[in-house]
N, C-alpha and C. Protein backbone atom coordinates (compact mmCIF):
# COMPACT_ATOMS: atom_id res chain seq x y z
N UNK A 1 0.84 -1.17 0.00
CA UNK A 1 0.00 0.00 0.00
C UNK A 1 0.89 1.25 0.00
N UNK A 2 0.54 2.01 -0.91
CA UNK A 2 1.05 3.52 -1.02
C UNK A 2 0.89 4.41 0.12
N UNK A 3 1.73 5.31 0.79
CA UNK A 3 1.82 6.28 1.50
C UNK A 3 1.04 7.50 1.08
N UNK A 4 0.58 7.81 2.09
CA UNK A 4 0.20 9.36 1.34
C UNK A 4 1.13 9.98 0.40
N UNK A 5 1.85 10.60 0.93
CA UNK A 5 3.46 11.28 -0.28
C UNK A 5 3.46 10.42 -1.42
N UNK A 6 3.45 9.17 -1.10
CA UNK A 6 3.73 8.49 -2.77
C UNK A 6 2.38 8.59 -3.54
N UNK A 7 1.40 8.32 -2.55
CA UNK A 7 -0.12 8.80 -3.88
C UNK A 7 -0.06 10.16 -4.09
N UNK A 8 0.41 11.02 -3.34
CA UNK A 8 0.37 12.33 -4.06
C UNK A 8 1.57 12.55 -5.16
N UNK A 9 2.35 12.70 -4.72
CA UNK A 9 3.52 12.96 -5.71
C UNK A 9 3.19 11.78 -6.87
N UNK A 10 3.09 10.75 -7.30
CA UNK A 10 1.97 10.02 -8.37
C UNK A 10 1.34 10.79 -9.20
N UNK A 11 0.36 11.40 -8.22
CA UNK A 11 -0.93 12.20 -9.32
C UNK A 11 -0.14 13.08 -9.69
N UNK A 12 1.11 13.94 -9.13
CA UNK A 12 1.58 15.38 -9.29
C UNK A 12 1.90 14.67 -11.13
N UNK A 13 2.79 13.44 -10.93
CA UNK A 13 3.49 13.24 -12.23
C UNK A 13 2.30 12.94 -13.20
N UNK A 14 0.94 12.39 -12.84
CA UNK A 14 0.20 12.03 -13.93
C UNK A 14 -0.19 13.34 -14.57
N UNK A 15 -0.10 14.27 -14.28
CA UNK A 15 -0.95 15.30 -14.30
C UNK A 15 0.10 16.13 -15.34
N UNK A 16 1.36 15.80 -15.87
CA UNK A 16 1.96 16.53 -16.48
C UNK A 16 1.96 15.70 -17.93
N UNK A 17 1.17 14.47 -17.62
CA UNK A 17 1.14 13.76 -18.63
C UNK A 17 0.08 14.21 -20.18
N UNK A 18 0.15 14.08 -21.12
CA UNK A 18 -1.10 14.74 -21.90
C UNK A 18 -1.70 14.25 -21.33
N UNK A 19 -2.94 15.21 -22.14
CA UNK A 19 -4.31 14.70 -21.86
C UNK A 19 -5.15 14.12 -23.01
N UNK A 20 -5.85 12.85 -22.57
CA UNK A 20 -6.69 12.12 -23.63
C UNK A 20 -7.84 12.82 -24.35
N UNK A 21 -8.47 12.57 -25.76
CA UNK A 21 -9.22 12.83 -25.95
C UNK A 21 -10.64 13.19 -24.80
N UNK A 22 -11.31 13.92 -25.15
CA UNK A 22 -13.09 14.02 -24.83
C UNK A 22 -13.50 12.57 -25.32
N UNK A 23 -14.18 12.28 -24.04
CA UNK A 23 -14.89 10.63 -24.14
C UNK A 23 -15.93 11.48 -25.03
N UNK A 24 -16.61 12.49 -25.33
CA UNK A 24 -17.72 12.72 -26.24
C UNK A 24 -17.12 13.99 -26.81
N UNK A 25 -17.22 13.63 -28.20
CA UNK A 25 -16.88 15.33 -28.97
C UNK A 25 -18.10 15.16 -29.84
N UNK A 26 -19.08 16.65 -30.44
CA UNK A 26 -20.10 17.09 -30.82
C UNK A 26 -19.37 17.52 -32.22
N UNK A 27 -19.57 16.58 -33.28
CA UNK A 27 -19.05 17.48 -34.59
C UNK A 27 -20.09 17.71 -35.11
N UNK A 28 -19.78 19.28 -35.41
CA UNK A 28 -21.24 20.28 -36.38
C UNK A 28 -20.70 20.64 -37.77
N UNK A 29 -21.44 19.73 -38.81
CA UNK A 29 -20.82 20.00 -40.49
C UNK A 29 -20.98 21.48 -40.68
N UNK A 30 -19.70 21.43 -41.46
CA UNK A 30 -19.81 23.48 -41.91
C UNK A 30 -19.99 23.10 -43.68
N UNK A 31 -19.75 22.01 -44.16
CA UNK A 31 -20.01 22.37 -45.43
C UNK A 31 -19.55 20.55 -45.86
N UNK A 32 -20.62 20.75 -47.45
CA UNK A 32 -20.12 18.94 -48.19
C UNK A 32 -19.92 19.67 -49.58
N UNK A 33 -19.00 18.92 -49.93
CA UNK A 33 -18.14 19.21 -51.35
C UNK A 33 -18.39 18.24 -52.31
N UNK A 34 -18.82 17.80 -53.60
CA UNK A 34 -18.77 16.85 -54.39
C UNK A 34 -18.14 16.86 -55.54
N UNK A 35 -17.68 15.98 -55.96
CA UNK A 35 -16.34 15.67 -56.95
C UNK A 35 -17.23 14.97 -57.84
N UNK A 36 -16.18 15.27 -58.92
CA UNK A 36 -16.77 14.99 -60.56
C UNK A 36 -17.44 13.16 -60.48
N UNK A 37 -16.92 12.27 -59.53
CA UNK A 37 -16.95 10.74 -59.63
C UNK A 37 -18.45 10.82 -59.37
N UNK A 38 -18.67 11.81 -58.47
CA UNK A 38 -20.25 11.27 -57.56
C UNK A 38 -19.76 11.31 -55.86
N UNK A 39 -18.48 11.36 -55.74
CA UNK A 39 -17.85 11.18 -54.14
C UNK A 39 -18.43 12.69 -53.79
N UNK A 40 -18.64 12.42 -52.07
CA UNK A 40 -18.77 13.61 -51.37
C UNK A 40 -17.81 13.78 -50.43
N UNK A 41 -17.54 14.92 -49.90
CA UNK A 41 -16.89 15.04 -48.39
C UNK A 41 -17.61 16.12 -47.66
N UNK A 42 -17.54 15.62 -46.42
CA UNK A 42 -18.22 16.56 -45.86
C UNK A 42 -17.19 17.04 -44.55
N UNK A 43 -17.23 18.21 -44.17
CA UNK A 43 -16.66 18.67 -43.25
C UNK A 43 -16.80 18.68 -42.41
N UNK A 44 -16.39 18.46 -40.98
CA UNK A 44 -17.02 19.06 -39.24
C UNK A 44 -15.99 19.45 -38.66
N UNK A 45 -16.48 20.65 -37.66
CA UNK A 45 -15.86 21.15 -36.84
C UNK A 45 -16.21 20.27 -35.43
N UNK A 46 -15.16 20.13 -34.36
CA UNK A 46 -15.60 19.84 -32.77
C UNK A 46 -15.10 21.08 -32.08
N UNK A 47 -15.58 21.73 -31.32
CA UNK A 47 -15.13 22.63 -30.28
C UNK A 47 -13.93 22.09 -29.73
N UNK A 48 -14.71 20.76 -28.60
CA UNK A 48 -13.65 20.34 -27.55
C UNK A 48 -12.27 20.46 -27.80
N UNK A 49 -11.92 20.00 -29.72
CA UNK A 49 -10.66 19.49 -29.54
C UNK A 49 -9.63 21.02 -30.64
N UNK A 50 -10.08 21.50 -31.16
CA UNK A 50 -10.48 22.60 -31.94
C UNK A 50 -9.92 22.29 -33.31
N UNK A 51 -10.55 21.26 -34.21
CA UNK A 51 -9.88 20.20 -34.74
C UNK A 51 -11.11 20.65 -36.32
N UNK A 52 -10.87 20.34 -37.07
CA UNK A 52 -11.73 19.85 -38.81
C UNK A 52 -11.94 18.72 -39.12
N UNK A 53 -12.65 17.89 -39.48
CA UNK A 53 -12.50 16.48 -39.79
C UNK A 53 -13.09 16.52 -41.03
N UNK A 54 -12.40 16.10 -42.09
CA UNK A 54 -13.39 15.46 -43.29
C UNK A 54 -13.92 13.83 -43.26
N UNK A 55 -14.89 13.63 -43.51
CA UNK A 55 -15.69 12.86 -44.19
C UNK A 55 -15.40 12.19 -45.05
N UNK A 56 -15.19 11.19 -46.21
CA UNK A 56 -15.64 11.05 -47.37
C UNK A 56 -16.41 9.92 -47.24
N UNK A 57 -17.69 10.35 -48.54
CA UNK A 57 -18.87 9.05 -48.50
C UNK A 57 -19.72 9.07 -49.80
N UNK A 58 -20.17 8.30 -50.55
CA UNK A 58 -20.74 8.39 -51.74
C UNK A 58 -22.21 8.52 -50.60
N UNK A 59 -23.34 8.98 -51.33
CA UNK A 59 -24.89 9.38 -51.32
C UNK A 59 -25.29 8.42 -50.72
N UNK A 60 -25.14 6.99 -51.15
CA UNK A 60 -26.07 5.77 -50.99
C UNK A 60 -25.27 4.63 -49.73
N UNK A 61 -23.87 5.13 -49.35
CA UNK A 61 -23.49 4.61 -48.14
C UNK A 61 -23.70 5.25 -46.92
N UNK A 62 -23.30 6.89 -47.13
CA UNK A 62 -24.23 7.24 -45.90
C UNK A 62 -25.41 6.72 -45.31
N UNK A 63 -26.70 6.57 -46.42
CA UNK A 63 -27.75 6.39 -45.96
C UNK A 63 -27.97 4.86 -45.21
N UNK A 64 -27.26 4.07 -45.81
CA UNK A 64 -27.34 2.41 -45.48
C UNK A 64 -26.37 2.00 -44.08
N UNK A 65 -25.61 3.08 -44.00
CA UNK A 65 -24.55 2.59 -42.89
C UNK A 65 -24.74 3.33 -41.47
N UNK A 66 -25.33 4.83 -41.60
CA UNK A 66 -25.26 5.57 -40.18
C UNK A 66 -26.45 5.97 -40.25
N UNK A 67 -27.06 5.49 -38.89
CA UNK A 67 -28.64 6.06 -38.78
C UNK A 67 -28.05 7.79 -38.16
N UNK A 68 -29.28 8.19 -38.43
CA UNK A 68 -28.84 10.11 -38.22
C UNK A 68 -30.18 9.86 -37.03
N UNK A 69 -29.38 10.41 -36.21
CA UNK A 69 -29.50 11.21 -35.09
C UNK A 69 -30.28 12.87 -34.80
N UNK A 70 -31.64 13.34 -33.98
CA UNK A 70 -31.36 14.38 -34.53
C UNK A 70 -32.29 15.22 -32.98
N UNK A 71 -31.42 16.62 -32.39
CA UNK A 71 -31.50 16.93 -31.38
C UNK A 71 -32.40 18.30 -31.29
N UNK A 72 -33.29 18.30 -30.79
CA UNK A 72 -33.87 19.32 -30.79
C UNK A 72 -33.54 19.80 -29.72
N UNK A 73 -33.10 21.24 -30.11
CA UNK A 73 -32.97 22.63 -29.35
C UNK A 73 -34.10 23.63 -28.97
């Protein structure tokens, strides 16, 4: 069993360690782009991480693969 001093000085060092992702990040699309093939991309921003993410997805896999979600404000 750990001493007090050793559980503290412990956390002191975890704490300089990065930090992990947000167990939940909220991405809000700012815009979808489509290319000559038929491909789309779509963009999102997350706050938490202050990050862009693209997308890419043809029309007919979106719809078959991710049910949409939708939150009223």
């Amino acid at each position: 069993m750990k001493t007090l001093k050793e559980f503290q000085k412990h956390r002191i060092n975890e704490a300089k360690l990065p930090a992990d992702p947000p167990a939940v990040m909220i991405m809000k699309r700012q815009s979808i782009r489509q290319f000559g093939d038929g491909q789309r991309v779509a963009l999102y921003y997350v706050d938490k991480i202050n990050k862009y993410i693209t997308i890419p997805y043809n029309a007919s896999q979106w719809s078959l693969t991710i049910p949409e979600e939708f939150k009223q404000e």
